[in-house]
N, C-alpha and C. Protein backbone atom coordinates (compact mmCIF):
# COMPACT_ATOMS: atom_id res chain seq x y z
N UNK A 1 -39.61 65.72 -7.26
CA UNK A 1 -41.02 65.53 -7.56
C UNK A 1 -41.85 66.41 -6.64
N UNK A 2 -43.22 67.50 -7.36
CA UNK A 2 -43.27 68.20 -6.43
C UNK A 2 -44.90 67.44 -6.04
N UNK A 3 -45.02 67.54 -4.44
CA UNK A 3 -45.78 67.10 -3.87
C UNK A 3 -47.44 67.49 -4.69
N UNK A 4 -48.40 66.55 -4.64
CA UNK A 4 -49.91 67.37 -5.42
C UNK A 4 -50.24 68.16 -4.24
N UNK A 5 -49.59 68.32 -2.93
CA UNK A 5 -50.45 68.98 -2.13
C UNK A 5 -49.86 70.65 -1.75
N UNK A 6 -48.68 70.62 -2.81
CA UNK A 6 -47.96 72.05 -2.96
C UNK A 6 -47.94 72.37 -4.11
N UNK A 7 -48.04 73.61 -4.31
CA UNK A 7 -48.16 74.82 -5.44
C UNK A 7 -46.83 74.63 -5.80
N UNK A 8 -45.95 75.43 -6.75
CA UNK A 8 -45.32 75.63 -7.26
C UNK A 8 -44.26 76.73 -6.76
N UNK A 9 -45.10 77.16 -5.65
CA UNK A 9 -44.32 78.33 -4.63
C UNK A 9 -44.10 77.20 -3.65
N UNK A 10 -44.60 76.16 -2.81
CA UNK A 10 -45.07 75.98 -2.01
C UNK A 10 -45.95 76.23 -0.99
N UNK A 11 -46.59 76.42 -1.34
CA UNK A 11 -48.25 76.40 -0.85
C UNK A 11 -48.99 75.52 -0.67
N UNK A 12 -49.71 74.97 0.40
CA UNK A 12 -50.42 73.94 0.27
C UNK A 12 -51.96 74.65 -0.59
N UNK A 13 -52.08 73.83 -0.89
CA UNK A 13 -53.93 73.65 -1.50
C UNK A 13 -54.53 72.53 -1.85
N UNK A 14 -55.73 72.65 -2.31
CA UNK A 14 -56.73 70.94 -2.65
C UNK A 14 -56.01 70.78 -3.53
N UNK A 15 -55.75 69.42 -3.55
CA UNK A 15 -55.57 68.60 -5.17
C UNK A 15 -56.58 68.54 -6.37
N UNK A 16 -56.51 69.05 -7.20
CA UNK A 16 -57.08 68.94 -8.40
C UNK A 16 -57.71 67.91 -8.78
N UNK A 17 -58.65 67.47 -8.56
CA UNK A 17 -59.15 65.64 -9.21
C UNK A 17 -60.53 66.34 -10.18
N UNK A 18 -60.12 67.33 -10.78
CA UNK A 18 -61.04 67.93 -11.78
C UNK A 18 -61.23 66.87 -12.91
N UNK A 19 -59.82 66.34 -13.26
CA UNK A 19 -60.02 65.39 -14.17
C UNK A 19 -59.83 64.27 -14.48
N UNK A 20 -59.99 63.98 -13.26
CA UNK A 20 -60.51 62.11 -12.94
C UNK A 20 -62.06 61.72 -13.08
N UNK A 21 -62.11 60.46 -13.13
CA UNK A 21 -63.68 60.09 -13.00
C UNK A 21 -63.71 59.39 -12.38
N UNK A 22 -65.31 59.57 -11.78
CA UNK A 22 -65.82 59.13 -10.87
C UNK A 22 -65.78 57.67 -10.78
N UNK A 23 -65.59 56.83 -9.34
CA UNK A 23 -65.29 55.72 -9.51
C UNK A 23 -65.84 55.27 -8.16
N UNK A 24 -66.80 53.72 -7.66
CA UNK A 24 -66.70 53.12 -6.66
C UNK A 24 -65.83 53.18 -5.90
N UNK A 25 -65.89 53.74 -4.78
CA UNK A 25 -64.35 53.83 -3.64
C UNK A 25 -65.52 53.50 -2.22
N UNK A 26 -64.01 52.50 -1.90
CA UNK A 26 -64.73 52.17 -0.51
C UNK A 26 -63.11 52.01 0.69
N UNK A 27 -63.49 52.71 1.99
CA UNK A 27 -62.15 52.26 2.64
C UNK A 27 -62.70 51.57 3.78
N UNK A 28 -62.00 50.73 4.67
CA UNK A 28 -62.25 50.77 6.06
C UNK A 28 -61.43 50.93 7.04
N UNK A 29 -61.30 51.35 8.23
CA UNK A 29 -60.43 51.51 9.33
C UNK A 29 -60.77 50.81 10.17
N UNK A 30 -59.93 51.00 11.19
CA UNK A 30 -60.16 50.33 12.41
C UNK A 30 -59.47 50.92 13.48
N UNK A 31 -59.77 50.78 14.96
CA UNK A 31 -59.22 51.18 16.34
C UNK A 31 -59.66 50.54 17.33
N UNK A 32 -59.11 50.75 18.74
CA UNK A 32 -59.15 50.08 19.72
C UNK A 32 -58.90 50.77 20.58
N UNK A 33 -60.19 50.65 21.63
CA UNK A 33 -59.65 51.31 22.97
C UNK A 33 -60.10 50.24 23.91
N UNK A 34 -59.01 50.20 24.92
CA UNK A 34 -58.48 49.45 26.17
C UNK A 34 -59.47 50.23 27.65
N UNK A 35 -60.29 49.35 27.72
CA UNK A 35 -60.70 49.84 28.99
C UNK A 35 -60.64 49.20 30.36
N UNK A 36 -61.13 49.49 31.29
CA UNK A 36 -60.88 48.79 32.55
C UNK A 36 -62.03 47.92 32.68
N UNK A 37 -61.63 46.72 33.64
CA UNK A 37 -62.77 45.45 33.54
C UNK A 37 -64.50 46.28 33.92
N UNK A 38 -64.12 47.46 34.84
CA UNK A 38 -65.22 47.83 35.49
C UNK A 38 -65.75 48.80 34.50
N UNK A 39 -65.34 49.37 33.43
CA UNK A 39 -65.82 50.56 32.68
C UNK A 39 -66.24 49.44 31.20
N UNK A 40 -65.32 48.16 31.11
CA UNK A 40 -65.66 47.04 30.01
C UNK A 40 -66.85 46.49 30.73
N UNK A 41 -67.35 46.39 31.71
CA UNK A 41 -68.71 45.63 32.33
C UNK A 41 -69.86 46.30 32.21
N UNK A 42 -69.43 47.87 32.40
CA UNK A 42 -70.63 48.75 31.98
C UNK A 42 -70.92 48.92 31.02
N UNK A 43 -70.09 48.78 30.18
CA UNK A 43 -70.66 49.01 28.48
C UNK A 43 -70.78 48.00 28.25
N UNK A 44 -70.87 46.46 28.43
CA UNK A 44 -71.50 45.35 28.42
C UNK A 44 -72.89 45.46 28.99
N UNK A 45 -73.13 46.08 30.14
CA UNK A 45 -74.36 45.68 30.15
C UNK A 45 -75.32 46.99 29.98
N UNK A 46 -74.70 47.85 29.33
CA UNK A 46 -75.72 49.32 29.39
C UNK A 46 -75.75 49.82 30.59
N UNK A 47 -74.87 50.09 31.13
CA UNK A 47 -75.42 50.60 32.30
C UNK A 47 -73.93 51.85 33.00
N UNK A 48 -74.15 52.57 31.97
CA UNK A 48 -73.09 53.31 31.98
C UNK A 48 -74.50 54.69 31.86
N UNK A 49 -73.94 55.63 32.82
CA UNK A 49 -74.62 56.78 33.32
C UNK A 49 -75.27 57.32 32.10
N UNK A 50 -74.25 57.47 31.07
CA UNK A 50 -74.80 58.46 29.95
C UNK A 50 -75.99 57.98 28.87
N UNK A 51 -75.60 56.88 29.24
CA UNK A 51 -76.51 56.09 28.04
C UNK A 51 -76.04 54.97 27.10
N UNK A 52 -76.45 54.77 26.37
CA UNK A 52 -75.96 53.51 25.16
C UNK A 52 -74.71 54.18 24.91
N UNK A 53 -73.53 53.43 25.08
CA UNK A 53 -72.24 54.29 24.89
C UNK A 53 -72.11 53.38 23.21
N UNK A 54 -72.26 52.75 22.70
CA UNK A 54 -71.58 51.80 21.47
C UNK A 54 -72.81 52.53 20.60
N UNK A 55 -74.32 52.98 21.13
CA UNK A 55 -75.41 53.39 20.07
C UNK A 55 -74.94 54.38 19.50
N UNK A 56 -74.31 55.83 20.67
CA UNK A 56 -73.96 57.27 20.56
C UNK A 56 -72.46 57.25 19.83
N UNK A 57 -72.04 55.93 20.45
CA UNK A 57 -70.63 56.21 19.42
C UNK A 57 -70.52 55.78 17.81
N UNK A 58 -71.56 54.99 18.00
CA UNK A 58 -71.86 54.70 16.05
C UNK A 58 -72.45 55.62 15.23
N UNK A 59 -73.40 56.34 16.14
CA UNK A 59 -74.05 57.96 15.13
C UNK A 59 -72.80 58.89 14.89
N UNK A 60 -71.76 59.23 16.36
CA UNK A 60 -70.64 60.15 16.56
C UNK A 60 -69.94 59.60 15.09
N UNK A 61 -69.24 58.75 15.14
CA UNK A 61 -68.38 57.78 14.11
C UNK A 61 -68.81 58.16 12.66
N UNK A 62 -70.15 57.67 12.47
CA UNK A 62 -71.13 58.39 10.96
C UNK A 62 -71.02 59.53 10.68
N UNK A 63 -71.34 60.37 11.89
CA UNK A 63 -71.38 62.26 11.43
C UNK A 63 -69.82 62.75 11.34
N UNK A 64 -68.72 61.87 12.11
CA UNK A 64 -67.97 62.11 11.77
C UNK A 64 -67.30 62.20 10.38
N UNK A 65 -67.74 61.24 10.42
CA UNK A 65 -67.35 60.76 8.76
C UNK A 65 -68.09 61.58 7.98
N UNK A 66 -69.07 61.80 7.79
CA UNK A 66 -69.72 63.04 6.68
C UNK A 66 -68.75 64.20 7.14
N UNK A 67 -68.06 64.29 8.28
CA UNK A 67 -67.80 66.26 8.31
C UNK A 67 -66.18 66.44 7.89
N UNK A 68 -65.79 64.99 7.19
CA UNK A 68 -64.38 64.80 7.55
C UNK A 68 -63.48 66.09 6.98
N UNK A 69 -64.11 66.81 5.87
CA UNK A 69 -63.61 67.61 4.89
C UNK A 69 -63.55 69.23 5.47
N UNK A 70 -64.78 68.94 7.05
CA UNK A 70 -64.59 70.03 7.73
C UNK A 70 -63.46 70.29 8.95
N UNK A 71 -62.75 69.02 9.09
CA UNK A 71 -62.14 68.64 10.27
C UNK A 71 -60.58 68.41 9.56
N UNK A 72 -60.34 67.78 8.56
CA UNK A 72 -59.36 67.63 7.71
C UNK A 72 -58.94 68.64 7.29
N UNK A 73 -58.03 70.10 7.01
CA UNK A 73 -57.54 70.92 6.14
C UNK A 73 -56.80 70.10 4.34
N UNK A 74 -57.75 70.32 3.47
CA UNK A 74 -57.50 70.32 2.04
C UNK A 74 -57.90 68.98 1.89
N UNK A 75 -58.60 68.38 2.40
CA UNK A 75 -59.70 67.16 2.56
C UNK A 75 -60.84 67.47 1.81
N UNK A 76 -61.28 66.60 0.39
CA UNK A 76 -62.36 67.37 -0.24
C UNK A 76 -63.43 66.88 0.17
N UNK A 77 -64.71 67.63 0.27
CA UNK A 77 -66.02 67.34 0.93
C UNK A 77 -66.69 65.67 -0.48
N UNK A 78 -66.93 65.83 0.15
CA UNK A 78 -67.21 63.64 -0.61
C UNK A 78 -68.80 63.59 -0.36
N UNK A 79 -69.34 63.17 -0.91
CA UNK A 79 -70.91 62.72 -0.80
C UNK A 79 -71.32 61.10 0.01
N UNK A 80 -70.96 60.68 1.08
CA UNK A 80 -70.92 59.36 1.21
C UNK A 80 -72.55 58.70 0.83
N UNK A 81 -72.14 57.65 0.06
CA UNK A 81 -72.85 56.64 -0.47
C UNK A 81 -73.67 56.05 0.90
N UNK A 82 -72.73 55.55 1.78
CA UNK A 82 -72.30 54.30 2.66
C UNK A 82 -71.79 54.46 4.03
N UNK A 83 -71.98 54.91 4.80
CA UNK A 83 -70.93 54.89 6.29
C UNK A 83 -71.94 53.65 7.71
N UNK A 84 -70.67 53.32 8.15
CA UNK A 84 -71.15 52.20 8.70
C UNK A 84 -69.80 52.54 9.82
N UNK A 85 -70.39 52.25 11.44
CA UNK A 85 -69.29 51.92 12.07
C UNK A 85 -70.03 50.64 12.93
N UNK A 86 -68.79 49.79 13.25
CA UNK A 86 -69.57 48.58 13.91
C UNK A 86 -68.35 47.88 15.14
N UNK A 87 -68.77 47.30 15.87
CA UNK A 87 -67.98 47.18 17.52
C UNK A 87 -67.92 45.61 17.56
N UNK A 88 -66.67 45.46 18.14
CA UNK A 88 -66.05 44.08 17.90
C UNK A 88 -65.90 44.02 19.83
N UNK A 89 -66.35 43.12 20.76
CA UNK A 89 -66.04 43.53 21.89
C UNK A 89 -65.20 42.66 22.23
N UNK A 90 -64.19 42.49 23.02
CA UNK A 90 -63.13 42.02 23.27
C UNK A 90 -63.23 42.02 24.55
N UNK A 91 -61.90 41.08 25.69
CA UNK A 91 -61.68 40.79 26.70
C UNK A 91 -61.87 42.10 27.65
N UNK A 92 -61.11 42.75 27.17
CA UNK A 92 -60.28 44.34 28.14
C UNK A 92 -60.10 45.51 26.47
N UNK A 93 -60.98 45.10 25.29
CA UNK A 93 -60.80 46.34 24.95
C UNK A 93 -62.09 46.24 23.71
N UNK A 94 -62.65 47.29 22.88
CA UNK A 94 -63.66 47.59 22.09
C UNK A 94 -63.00 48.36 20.57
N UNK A 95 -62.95 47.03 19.95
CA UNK A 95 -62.31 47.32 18.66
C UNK A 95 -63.30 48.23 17.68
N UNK A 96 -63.50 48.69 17.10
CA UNK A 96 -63.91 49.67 16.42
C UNK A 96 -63.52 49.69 14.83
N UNK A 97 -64.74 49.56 13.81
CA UNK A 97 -64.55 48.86 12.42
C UNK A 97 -65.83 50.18 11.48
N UNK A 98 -64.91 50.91 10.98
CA UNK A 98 -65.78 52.24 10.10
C UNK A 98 -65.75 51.72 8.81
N UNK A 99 -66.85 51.69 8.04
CA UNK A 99 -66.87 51.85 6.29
C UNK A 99 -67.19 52.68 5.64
N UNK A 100 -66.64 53.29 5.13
CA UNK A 100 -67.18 54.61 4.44
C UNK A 100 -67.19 54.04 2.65
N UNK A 101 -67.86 54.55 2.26
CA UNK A 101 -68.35 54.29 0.65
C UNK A 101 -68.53 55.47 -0.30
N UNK A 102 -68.09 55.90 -1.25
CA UNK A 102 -68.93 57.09 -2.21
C UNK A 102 -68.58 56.62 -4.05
N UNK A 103 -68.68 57.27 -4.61
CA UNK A 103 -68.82 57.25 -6.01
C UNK A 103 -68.44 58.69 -6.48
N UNK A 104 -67.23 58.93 -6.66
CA UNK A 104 -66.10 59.98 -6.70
C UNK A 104 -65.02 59.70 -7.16
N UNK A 105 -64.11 61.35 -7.51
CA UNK A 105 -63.08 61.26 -8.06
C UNK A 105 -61.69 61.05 -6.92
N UNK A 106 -62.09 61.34 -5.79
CA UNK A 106 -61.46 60.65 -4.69
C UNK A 106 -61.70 59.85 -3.92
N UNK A 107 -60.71 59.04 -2.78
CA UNK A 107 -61.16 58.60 -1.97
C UNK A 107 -61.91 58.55 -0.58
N UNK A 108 -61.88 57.96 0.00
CA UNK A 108 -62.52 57.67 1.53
C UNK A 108 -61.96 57.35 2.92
N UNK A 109 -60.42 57.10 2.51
CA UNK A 109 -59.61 56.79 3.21
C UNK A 109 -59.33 57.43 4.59
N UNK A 110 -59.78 59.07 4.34
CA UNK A 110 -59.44 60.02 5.60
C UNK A 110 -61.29 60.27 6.21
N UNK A 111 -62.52 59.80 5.52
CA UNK A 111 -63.88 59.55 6.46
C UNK A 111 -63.76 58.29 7.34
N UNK A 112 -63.27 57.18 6.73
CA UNK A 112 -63.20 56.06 7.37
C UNK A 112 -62.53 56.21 8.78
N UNK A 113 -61.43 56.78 8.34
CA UNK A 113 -60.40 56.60 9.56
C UNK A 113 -60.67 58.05 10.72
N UNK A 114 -61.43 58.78 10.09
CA UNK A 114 -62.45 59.86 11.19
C UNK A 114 -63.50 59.06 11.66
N UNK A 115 -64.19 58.53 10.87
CA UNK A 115 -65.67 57.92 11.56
C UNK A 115 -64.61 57.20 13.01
N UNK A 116 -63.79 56.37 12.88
CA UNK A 116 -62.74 55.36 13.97
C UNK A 116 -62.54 56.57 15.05
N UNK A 117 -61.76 57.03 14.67
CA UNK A 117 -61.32 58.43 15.85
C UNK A 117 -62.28 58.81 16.43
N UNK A 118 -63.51 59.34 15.89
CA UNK A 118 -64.62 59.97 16.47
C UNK A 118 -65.35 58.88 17.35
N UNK A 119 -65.59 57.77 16.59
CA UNK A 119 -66.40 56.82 17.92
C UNK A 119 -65.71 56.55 19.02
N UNK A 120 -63.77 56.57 18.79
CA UNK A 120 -63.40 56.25 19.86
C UNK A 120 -63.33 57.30 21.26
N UNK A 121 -63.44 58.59 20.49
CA UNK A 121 -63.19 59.74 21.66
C UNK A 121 -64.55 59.46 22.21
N UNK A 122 -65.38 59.24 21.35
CA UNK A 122 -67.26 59.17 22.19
C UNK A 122 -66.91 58.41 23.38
N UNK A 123 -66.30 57.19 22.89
CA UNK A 123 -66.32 55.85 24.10
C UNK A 123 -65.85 56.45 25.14
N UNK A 124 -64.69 57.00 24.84
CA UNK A 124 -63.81 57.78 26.20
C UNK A 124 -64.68 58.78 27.03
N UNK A 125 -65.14 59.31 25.97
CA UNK A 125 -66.07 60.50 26.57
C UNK A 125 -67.15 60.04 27.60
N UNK A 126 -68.08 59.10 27.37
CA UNK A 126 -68.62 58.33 27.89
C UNK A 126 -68.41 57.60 29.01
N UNK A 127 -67.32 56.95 29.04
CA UNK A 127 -66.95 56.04 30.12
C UNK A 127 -65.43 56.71 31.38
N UNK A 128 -65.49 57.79 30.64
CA UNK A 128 -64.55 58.62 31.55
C UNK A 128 -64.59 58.57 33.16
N UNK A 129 -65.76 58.78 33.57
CA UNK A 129 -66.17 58.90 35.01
C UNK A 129 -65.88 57.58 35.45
N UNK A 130 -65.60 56.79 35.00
CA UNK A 130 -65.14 54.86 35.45
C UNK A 130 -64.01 54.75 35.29
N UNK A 131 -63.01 55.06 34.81
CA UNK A 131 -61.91 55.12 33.84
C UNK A 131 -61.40 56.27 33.21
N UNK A 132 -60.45 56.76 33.32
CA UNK A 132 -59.84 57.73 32.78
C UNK A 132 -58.45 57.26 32.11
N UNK A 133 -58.26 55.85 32.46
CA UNK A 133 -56.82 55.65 31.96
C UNK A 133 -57.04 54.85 30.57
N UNK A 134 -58.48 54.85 30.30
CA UNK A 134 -58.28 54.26 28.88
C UNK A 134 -57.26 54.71 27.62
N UNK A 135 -57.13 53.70 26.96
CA UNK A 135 -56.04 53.77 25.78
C UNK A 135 -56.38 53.68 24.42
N UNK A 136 -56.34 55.01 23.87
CA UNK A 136 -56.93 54.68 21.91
C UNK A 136 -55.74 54.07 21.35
N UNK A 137 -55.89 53.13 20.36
CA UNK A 137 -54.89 52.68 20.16
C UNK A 137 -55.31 52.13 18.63
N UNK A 138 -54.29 51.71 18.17
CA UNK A 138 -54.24 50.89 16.32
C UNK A 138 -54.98 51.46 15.91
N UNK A 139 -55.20 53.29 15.62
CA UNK A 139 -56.05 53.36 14.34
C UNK A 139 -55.02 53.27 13.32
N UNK A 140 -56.01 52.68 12.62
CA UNK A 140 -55.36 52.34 11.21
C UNK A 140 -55.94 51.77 9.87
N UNK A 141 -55.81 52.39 8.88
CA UNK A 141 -56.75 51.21 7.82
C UNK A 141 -56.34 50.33 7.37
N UNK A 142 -57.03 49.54 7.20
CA UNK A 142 -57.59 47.88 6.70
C UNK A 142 -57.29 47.93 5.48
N UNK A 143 -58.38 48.78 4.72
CA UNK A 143 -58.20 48.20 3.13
C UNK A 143 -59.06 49.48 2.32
N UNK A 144 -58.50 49.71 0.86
CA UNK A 144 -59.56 50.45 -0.08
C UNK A 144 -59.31 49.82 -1.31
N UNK A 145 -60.72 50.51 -1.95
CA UNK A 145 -60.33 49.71 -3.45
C UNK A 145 -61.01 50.90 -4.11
N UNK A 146 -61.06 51.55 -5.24
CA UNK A 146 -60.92 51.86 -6.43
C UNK A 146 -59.97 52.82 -6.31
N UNK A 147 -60.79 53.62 -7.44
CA UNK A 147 -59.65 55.13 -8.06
C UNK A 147 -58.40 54.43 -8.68
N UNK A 148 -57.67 55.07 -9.39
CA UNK A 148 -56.03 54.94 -10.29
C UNK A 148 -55.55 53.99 -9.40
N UNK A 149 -55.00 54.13 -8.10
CA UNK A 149 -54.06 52.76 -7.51
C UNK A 149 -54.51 51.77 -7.14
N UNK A 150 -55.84 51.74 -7.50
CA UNK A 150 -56.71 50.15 -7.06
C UNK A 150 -56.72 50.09 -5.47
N UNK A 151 -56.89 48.31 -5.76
CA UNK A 151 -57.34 47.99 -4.25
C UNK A 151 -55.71 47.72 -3.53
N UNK A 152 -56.11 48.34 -2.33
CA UNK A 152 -54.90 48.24 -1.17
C UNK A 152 -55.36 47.27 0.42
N UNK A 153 -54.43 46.31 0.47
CA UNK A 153 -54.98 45.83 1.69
C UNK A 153 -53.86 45.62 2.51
N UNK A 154 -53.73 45.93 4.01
CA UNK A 154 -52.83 45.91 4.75
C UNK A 154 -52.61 44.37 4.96
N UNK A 155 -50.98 44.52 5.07
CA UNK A 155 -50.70 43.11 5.54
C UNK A 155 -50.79 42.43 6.88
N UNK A 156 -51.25 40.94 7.28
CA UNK A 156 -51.29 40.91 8.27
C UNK A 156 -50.28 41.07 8.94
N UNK A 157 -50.49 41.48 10.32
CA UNK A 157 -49.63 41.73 11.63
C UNK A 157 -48.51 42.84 10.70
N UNK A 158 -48.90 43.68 10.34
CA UNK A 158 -48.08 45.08 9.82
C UNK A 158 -47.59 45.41 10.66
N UNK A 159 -45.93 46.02 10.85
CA UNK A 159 -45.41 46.47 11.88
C UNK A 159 -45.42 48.45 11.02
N UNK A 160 -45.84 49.35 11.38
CA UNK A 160 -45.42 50.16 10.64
C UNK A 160 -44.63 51.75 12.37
N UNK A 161 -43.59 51.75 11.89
CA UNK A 161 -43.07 53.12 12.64
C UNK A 161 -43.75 54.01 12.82
């Protein structure tokens, strides 16, 4: 079976979704970075040198997600409907929850899970000077639903290699 993302020589190129239709697609991701109590206290109370580290990492996360098609090789540029990233704060770490949305012949699956990556390098970026040993960790998506294979939702506590 030959891959949609190889030619017939083998070549990579875009996939063809010339003749699909357009359809509600929505994905979400998620990640986590592990910080130290003293770099988790500063971004609790704002008071981290650079500024709002969770404000700058939710715009980072968004623009990420619009440029994903520039950052992705054979990633098609998507019109997002919808992007949303939003912060879950935890004991010792800052979970990280992207939605990306459009109305297309593909999905969203690879903005979502950029908007995640991108807010998390912000955080790092940010809180570096406190912490350097922070840890990105579980990106991964959650769930999508339209287009041909429908809705997909990860199972809980997924172990995947």
């Amino acid at each position: 079976m030959q891959s949609s993302h190889l030619d017939a020589n083998g070549n990579a190129v875009m996939v063809d979704v010339s003749g699909k239709h357009d359809t509600a697609r929505v994905a979400v991701a998620e990640g986590r970075i592990l910080l130290s109590p003293t770099a988790m206290q500063a971004v609790c109370a704002g008071s981290v040198a650079k500024g709002s580290v969770l404000g700058v990492a939710r715009i980072a996360g968004i623009m990420a997600a619009k440029k994903t098609s520039e950052l992705i090789p054979l990633c098609h540029p998507l019109p997002l409907t919808c992007c949303s990233v939003d912060f879950h704060l935890e004991e010792d770490a800052i979970r990280v929850l992207c939605t990306a949305k459009t109305e297309n012949k593909t999905g969203v699956e690879m903005e979502a899970l950029t908007g995640v990556s991108v807010a998390l390098l912000t955080i790092y970026d940010m809180c570096k000077s406190m912490d350097k040993g922070m840890t990105m960790t579980e990106v991964r998506l959650l769930r999508k639903d339209g287009g041909k294979s429908g809705p997909w939702r990860r199972a809980e506590n997924a172990v995947h290699a």
